[in-house]
C-alpha atoms as a PDB file:
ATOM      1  CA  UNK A   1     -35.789  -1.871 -29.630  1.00  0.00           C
ATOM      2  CA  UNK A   2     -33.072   0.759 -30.553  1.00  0.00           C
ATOM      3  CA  UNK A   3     -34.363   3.377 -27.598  1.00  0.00           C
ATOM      4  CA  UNK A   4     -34.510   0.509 -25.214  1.00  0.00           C
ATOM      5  CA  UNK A   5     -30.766  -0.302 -26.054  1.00  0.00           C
ATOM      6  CA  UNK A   6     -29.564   3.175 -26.445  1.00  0.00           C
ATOM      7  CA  UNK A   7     -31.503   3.484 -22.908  1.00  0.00           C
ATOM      8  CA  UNK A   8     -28.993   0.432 -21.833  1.00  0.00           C
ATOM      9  CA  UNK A   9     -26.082   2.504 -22.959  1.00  0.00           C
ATOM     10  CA  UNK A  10     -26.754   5.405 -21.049  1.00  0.00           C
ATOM     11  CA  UNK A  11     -26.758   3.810 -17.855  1.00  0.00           C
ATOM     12  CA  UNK A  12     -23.448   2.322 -18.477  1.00  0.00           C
ATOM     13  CA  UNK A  13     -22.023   5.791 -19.418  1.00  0.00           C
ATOM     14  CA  UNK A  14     -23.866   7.498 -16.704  1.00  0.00           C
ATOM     15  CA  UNK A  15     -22.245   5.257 -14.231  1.00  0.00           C
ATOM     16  CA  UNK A  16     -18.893   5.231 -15.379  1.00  0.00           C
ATOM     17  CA  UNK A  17     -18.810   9.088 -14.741  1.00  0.00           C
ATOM     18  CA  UNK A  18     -21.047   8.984 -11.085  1.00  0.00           C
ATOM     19  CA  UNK A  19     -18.316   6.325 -10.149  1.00  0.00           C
ATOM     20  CA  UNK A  20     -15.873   8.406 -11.451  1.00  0.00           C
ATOM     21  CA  UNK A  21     -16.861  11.888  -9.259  1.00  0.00           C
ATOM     22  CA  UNK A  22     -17.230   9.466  -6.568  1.00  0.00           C
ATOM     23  CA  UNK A  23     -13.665   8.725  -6.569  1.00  0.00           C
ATOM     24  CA  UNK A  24     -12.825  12.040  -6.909  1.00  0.00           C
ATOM     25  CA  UNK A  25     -15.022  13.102  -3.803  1.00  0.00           C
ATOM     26  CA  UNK A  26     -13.442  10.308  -1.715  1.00  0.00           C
ATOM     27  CA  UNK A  27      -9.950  11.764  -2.546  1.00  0.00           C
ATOM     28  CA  UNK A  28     -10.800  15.222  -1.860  1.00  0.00           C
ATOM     29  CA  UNK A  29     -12.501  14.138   1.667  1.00  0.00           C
ATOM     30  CA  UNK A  30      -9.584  11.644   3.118  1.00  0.00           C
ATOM     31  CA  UNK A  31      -6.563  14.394   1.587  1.00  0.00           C
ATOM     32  CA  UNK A  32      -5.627  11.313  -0.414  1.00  0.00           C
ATOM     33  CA  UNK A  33      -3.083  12.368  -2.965  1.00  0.00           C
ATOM     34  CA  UNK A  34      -4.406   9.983  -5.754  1.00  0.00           C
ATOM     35  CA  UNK A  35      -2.542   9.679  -9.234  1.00  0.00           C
ATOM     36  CA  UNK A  36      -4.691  10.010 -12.648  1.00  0.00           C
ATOM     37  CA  UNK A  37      -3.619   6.086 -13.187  1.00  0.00           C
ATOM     38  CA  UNK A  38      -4.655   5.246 -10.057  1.00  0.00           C
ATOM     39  CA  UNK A  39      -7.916   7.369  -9.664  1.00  0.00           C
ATOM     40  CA  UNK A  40      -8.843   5.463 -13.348  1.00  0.00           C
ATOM     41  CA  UNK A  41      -8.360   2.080 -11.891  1.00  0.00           C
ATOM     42  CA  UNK A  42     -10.421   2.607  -9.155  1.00  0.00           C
ATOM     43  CA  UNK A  43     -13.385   4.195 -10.862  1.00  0.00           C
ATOM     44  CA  UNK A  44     -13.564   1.273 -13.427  1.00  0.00           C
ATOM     45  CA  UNK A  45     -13.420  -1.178 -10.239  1.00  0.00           C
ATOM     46  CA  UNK A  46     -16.066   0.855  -8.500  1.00  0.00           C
ATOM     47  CA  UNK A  47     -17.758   0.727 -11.467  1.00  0.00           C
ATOM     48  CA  UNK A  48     -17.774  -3.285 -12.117  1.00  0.00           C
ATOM     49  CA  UNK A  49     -19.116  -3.856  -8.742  1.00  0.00           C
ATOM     50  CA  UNK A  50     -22.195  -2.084  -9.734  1.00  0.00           C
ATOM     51  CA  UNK A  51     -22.477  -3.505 -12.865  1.00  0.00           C
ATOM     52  CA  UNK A  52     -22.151  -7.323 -11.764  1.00  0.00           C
ATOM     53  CA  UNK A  53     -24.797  -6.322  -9.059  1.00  0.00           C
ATOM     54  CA  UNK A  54     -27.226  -4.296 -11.790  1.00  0.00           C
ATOM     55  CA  UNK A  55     -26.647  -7.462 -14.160  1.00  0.00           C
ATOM     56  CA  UNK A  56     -27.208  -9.727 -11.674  1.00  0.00           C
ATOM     57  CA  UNK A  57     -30.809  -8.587 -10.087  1.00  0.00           C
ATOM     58  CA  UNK A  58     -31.812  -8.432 -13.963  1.00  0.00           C
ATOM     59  CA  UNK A  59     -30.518 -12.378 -13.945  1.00  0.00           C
ATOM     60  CA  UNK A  60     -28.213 -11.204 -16.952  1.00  0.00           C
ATOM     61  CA  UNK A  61     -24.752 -13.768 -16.662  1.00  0.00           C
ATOM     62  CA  UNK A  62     -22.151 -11.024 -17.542  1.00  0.00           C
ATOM     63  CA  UNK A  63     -19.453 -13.835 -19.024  1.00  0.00           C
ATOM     64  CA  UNK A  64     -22.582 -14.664 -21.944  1.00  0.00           C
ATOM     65  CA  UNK A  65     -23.322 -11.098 -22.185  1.00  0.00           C
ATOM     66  CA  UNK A  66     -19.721  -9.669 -22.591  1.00  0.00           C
ATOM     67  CA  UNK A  67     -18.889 -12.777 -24.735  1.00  0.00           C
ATOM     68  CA  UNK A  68     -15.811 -14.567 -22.453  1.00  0.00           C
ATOM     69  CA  UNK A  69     -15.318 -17.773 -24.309  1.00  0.00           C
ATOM     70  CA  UNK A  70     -11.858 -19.675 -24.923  1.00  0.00           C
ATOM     71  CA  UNK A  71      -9.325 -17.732 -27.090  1.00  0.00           C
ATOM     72  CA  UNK A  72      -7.346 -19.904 -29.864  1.00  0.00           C
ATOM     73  CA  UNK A  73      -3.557 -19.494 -29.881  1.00  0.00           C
ATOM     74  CA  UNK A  74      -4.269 -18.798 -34.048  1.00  0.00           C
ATOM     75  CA  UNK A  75      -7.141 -16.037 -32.964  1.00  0.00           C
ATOM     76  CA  UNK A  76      -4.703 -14.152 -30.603  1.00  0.00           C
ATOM     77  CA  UNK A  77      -1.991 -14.381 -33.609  1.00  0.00           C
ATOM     78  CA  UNK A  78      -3.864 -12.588 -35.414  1.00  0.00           C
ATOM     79  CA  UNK A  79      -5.180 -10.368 -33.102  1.00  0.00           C
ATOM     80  CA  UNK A  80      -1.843  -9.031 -32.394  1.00  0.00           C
ATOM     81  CA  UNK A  81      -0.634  -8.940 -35.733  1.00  0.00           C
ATOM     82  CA  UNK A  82      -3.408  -6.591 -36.784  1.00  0.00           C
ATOM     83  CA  UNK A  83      -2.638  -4.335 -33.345  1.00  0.00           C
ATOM     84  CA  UNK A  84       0.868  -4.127 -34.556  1.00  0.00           C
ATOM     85  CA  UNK A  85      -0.262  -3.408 -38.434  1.00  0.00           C
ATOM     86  CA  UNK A  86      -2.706  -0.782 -36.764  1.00  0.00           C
ATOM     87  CA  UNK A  87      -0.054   0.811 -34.526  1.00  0.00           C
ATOM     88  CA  UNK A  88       2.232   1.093 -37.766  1.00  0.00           C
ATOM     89  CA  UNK A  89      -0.617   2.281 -39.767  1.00  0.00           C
ATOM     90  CA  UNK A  90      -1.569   5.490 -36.826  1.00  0.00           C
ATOM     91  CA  UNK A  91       1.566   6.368 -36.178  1.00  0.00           C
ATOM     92  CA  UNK A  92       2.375   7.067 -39.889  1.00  0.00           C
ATOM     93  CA  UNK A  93      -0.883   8.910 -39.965  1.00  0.00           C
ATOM     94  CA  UNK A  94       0.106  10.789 -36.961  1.00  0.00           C
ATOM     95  CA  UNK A  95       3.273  12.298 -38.437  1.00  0.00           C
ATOM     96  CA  UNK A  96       1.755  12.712 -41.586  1.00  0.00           C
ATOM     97  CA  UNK A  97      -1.429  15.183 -39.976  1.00  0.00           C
ATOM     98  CA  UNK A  98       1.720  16.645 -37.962  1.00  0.00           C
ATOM     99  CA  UNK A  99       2.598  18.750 -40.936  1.00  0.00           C
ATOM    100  CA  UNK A 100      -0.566  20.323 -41.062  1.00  0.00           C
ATOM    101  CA  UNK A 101      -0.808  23.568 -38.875  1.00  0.00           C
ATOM    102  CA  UNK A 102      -4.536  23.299 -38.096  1.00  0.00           C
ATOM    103  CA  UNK A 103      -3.788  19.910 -37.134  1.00  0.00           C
ATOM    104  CA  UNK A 104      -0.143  19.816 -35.223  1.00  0.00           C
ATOM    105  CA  UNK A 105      -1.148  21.787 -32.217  1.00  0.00           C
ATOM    106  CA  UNK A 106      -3.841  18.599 -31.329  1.00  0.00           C
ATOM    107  CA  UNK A 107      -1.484  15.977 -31.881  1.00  0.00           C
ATOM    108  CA  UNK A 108       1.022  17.843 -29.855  1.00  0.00           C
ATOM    109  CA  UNK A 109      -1.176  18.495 -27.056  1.00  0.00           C
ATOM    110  CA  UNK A 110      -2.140  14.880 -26.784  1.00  0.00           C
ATOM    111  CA  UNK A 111       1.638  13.786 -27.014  1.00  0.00           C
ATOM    112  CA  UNK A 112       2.445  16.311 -23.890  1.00  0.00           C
ATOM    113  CA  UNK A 113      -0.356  15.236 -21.871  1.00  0.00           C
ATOM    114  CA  UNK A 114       0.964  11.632 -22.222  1.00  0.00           C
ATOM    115  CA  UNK A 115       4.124  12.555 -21.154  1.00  0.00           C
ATOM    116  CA  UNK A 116       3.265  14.184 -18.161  1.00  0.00           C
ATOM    117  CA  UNK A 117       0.791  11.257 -17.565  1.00  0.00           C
ATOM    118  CA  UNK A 118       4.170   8.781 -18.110  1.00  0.00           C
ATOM    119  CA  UNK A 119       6.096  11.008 -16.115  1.00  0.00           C
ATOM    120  CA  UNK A 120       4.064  11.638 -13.203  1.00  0.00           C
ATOM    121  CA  UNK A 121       4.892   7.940 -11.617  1.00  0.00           C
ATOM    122  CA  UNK A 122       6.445   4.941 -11.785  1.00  0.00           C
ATOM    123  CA  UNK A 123       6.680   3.307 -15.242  1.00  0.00           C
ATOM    124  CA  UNK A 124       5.404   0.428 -13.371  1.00  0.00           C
ATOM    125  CA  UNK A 125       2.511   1.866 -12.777  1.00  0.00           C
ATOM    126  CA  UNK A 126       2.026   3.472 -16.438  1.00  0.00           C
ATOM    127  CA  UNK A 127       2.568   0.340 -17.778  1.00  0.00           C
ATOM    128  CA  UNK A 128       0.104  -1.729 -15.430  1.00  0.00           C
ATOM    129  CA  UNK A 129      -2.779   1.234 -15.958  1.00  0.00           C
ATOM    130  CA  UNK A 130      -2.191   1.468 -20.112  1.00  0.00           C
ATOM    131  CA  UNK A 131      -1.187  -2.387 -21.252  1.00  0.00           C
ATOM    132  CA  UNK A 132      -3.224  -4.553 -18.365  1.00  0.00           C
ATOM    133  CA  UNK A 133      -5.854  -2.690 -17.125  1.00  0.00           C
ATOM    134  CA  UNK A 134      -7.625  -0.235 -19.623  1.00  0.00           C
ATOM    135  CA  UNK A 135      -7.411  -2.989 -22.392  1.00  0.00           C
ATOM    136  CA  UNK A 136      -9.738  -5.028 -20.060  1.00  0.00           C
ATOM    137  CA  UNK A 137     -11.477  -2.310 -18.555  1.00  0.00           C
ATOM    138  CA  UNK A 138     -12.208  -0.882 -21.643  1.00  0.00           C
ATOM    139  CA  UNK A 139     -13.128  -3.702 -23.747  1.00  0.00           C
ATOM    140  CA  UNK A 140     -15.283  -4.700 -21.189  1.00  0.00           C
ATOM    141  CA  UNK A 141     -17.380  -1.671 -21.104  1.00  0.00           C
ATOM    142  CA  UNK A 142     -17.441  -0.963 -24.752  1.00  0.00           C
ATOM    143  CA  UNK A 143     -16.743  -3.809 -26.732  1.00  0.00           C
ATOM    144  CA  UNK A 144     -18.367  -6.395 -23.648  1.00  0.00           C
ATOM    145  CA  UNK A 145     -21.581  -4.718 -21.726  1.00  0.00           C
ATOM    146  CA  UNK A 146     -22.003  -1.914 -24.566  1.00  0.00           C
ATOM    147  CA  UNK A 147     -21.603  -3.649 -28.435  1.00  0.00           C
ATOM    148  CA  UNK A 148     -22.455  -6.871 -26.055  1.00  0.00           C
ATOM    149  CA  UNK A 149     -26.258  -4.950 -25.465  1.00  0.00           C
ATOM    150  CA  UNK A 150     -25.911  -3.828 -29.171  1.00  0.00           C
ATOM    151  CA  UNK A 151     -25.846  -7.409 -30.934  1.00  0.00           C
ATOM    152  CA  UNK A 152     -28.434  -8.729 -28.151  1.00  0.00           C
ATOM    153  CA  UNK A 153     -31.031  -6.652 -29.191  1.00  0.00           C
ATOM    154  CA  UNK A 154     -30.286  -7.264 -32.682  1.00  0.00           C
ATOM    155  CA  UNK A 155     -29.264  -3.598 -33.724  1.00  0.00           C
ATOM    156  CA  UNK A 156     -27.714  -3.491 -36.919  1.00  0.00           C
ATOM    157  CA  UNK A 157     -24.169  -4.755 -37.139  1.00  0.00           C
ATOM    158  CA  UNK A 158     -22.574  -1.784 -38.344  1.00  0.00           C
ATOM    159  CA  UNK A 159     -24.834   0.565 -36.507  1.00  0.00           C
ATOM    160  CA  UNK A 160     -23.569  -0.764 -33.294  1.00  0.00           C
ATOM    161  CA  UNK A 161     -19.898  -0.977 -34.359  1.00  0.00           C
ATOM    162  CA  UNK A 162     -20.118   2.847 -35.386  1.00  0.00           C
ATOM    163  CA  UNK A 163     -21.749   3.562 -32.047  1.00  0.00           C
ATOM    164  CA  UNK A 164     -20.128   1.974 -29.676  1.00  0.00           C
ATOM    165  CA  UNK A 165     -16.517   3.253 -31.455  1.00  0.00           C
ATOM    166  CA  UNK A 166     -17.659   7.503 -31.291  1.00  0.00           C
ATOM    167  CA  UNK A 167     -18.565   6.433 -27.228  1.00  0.00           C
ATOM    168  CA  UNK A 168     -15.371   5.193 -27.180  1.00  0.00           C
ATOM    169  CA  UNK A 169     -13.888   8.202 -28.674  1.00  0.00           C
ATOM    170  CA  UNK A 170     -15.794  10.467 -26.552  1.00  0.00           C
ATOM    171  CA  UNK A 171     -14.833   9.082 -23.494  1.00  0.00           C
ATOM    172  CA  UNK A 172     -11.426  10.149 -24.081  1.00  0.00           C
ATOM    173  CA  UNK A 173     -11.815  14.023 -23.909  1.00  0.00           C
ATOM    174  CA  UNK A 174      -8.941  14.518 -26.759  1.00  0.00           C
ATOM    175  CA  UNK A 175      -9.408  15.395 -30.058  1.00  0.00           C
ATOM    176  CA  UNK A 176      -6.537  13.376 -31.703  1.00  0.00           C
ATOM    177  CA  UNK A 177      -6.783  10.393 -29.092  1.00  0.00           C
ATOM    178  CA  UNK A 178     -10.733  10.359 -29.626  1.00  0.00           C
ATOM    179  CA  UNK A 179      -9.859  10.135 -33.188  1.00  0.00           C
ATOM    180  CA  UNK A 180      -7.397   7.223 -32.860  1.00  0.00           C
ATOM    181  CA  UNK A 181      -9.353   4.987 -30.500  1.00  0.00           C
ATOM    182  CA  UNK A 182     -12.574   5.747 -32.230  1.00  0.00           C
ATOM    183  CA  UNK A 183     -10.580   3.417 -35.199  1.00  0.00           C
ATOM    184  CA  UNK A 184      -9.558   1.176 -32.584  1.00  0.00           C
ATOM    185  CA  UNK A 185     -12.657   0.839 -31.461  1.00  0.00           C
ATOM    186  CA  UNK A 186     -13.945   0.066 -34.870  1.00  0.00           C
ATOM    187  CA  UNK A 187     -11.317  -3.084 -35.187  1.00  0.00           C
ATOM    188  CA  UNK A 188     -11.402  -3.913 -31.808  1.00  0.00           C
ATOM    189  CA  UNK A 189     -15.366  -4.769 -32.081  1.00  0.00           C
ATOM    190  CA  UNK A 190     -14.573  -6.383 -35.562  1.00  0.00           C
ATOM    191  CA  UNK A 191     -11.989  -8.253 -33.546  1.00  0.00           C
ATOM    192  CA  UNK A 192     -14.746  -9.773 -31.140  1.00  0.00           C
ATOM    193  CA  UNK A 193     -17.871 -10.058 -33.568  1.00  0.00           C
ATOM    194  CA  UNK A 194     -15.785 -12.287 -35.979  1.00  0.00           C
ATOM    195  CA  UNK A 195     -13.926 -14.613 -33.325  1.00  0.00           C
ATOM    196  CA  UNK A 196     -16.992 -14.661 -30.678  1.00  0.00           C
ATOM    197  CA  UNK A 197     -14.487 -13.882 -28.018  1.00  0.00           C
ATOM    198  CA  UNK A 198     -13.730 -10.671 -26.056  1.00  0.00           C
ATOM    199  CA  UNK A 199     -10.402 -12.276 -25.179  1.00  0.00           C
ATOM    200  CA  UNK A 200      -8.881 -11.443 -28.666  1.00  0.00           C
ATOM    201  CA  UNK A 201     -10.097  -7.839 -28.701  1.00  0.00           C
ATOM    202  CA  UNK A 202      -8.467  -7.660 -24.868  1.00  0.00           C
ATOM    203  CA  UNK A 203      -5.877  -8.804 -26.444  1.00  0.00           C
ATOM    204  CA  UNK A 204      -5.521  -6.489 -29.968  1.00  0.00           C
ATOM    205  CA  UNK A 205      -6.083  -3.503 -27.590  1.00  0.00           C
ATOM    206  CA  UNK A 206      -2.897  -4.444 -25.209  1.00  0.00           C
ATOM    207  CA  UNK A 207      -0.996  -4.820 -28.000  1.00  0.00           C
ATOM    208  CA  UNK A 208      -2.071  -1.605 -29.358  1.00  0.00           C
ATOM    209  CA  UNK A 209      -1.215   0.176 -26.320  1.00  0.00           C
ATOM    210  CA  UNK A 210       1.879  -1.233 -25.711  1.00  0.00           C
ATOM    211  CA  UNK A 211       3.405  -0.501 -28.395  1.00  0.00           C
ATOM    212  CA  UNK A 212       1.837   2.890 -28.330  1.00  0.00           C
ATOM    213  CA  UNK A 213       3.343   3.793 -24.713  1.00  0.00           C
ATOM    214  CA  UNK A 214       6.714   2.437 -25.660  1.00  0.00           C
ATOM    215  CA  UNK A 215       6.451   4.479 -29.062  1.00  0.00           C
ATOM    216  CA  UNK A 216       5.738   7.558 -26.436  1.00  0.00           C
ATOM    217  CA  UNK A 217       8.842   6.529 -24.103  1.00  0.00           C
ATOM    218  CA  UNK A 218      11.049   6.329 -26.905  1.00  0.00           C
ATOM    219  CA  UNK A 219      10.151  10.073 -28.364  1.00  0.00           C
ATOM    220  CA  UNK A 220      10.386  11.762 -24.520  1.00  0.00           C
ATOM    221  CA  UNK A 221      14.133   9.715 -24.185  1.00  0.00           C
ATOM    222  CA  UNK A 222      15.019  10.743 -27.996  1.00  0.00           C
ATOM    223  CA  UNK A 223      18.244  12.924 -27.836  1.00  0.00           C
ATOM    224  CA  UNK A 224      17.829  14.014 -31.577  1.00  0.00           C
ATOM    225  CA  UNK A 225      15.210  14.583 -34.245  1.00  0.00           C
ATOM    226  CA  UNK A 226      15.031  11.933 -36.163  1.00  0.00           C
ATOM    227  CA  UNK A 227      11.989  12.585 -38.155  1.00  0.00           C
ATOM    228  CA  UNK A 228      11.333  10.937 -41.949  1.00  0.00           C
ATOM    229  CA  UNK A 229      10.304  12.919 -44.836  1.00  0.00           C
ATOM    230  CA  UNK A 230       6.536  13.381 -45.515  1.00  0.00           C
ATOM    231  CA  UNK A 231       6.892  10.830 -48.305  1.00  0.00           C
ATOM    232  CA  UNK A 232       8.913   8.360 -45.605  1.00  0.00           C
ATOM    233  CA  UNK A 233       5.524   8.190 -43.559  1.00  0.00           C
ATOM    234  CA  UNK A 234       3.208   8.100 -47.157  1.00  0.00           C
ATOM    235  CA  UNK A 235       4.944   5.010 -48.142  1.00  0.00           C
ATOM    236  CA  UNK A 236       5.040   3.556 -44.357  1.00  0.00           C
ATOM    237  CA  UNK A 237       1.088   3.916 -44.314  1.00  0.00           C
ATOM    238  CA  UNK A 238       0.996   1.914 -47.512  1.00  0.00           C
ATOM    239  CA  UNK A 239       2.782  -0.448 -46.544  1.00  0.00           C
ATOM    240  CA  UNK A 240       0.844  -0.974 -43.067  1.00  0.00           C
ATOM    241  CA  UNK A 241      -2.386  -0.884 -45.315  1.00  0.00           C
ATOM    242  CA  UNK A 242      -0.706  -3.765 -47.285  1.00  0.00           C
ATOM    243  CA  UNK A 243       0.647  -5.467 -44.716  1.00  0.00           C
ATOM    244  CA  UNK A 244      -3.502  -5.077 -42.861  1.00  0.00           C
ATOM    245  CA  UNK A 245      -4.729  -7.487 -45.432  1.00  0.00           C
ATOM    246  CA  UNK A 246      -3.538 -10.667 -43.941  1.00  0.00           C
ATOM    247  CA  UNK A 247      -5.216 -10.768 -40.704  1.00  0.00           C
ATOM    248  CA  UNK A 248      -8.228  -8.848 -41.880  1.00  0.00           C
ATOM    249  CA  UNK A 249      -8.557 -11.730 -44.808  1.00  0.00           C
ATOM    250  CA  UNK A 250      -8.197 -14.090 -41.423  1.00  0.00           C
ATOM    251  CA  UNK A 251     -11.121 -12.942 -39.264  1.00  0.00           C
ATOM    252  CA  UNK A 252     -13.379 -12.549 -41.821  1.00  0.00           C
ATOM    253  CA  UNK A 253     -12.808 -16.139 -42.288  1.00  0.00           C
ATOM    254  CA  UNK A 254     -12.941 -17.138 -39.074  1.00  0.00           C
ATOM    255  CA  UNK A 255     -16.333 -15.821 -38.604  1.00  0.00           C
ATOM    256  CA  UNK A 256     -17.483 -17.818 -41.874  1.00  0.00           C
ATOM    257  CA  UNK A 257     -16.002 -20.590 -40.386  1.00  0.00           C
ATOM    258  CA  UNK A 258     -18.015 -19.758 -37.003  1.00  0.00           C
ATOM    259  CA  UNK A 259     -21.080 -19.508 -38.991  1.00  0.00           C
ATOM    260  CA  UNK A 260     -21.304 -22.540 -40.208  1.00  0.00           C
END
C-alpha cells in the first residue's frame, strides 16, 4: 500500500516539473519574455489541467479527494491566528540563526533572492503570485492530491504529514526557505486533517505569506537598522510559542469534536 502511494506521489511531482520545462520551452520558442511569477502560475495551471483529466479517467472526484468542504468562520479564525503566531514564531527564529556564521549566508541568500523576485515586477503581481495563488496552488498539490493520497490509502498519520512537508521543502530549491515551509507544511496539513477542510489550510498559508512578503517589503524600504538584541528575538520566540497554544488547543478539539 505504501509503494502504491509513494508511486501516486511521484507522478504528481514528476508532472509538476514536465509542466514546468514545458513552460519554459514555450517561452524560449515564441521569444516570450516571461516573469518567474508568471512562468509559476502557468506551470501550476498547466499542471491542474492534467491532473483533473488523470483524476478523472481514474473516476477519482478531485473536490472528495483534495477535501473541499465548507469552511466555518471559527475554523478560519483560527487558522489565521496560528499563521500569524507561526509568522511571529519564524521570523524570531530567522534573526536568531542570523547570528550564526555558518548559518547567515543562507538566510541572506534567500532574503536577496526575494527581493529581486519582489522587485522584478509589479507589486501587484508579487502579491497576486505569493498571497492568492501559491497558497491554493500549493495546498492543493501537497496538502490536497498529495497528503489527500496519503490518508486514502491509510498511511500512517504522521508518516504522511512528515512526507508530504520534506516534498514541500524540496520543491523550494532553498535551504532556509525549504526549512521554513517544510514547518509550514507540517501545520498546514495539521490545519486540514483536524478541520476536514483544505479551505482553512488555503487559508493559514495566505496568511502566512502575506505577512511574510510584507515583512520582506518592509526590510528592502527600511532606511535604518533597526535590529533587536539576540535576547529581544529569544523572548519574542517564547512568546509566539506561548501565544501557539490557543489555536493549537482549538484544532485538536475540533477534530475530537469531528470524530464524534
Amino acid at each position: 500500500m505504501i509503494l502504491s502511494t509513494l508511486k501516486e506521489v511521484v507522478k504528481y511531482i514528476g508532472l509538476l516539473l514536465i509542466c514546468a520545462v514545458v513552460m519554459s520551452i514555450i517561452a524560449l520558442i515564441f521569444n516570450i519574455d516571461i516573469s518567474e511569477n508568471v512562468l509559476y502560475i502557468g506551470t501550476f495551471a498547466l499542471f491542474y489541467i492534467f491532473v483533473i483529466i488523470y483524476l478523472k479517467r481514474r473516476k477519482v472526484n478531485i473536490l472528495d479527494l483534495c477535501n473541499f468542504r465548507k469552511v466555518t468562520i471559527k475554523d478560519a479564525v483560527f487558522a489565521i491566528m496560528l499563521a500569524i503566531v507561526f509568522q511571529f514564531i519564524v521570523s524570531a527564529i530567522g534573526a536568531i540563526l542570523d547570528s550564526v556564521d555558518k548559518i547567515a549566508p543562507y538566510i541572506k541568500e534567500y532574503e536577496n533572492s526575494m527581493q529581486n523576485l519582489i522587485g522584478s515586477e509589479k507589486i501587484e503581481i508579487v502579491f497576486f503570485a505569493i498571497v492568492i495563488a501559491a497558497p491554493f496552488f500549493e495546498e492543493l498539490m501537497f496538502r490536497g492530491l498529495i497528503f489527500g493520497t496519503m490518508l486514502v490509502n491509510q498511511m500512517n498519520i504522521y508518516l504522511a504529514a512528515v512526507l508530504q512537508a520534506l516534498l514541500f521543502g524540496l520543491i523550494h530549491f532553498d535551504l532556509y526557505q525549504g526549512a521554513v515551509t517544510f514547518l509550514m507544511g507540517i501545520f498546514s496539513a495539521f490545519v486540514l486533517y483536524c478541520t476536514n477542510s483544505i479551505w482553512n489550510s488555503i487559508v493559514f498559508h495566505a496568511v502566512f505569506n502575506f505577512f511574510g512578503l510584507n515583512g520582506l517589503i518592509y526590510e528592502i524600504n527600511k532606511s535604518t537598522e533597526s535590529d533587536l538584541p539576540i535576547m529581544g528575538y529569544i523572548i519574542m520566540l517564547v512568546i509566539g510559542i506561548t501565544l501557539m497554544y490557543m489555536p493549537m488547543r482549538y484544532f485538536l478539539k475540533r477534530k475530537l469534536e469531528i470524530k464524534n
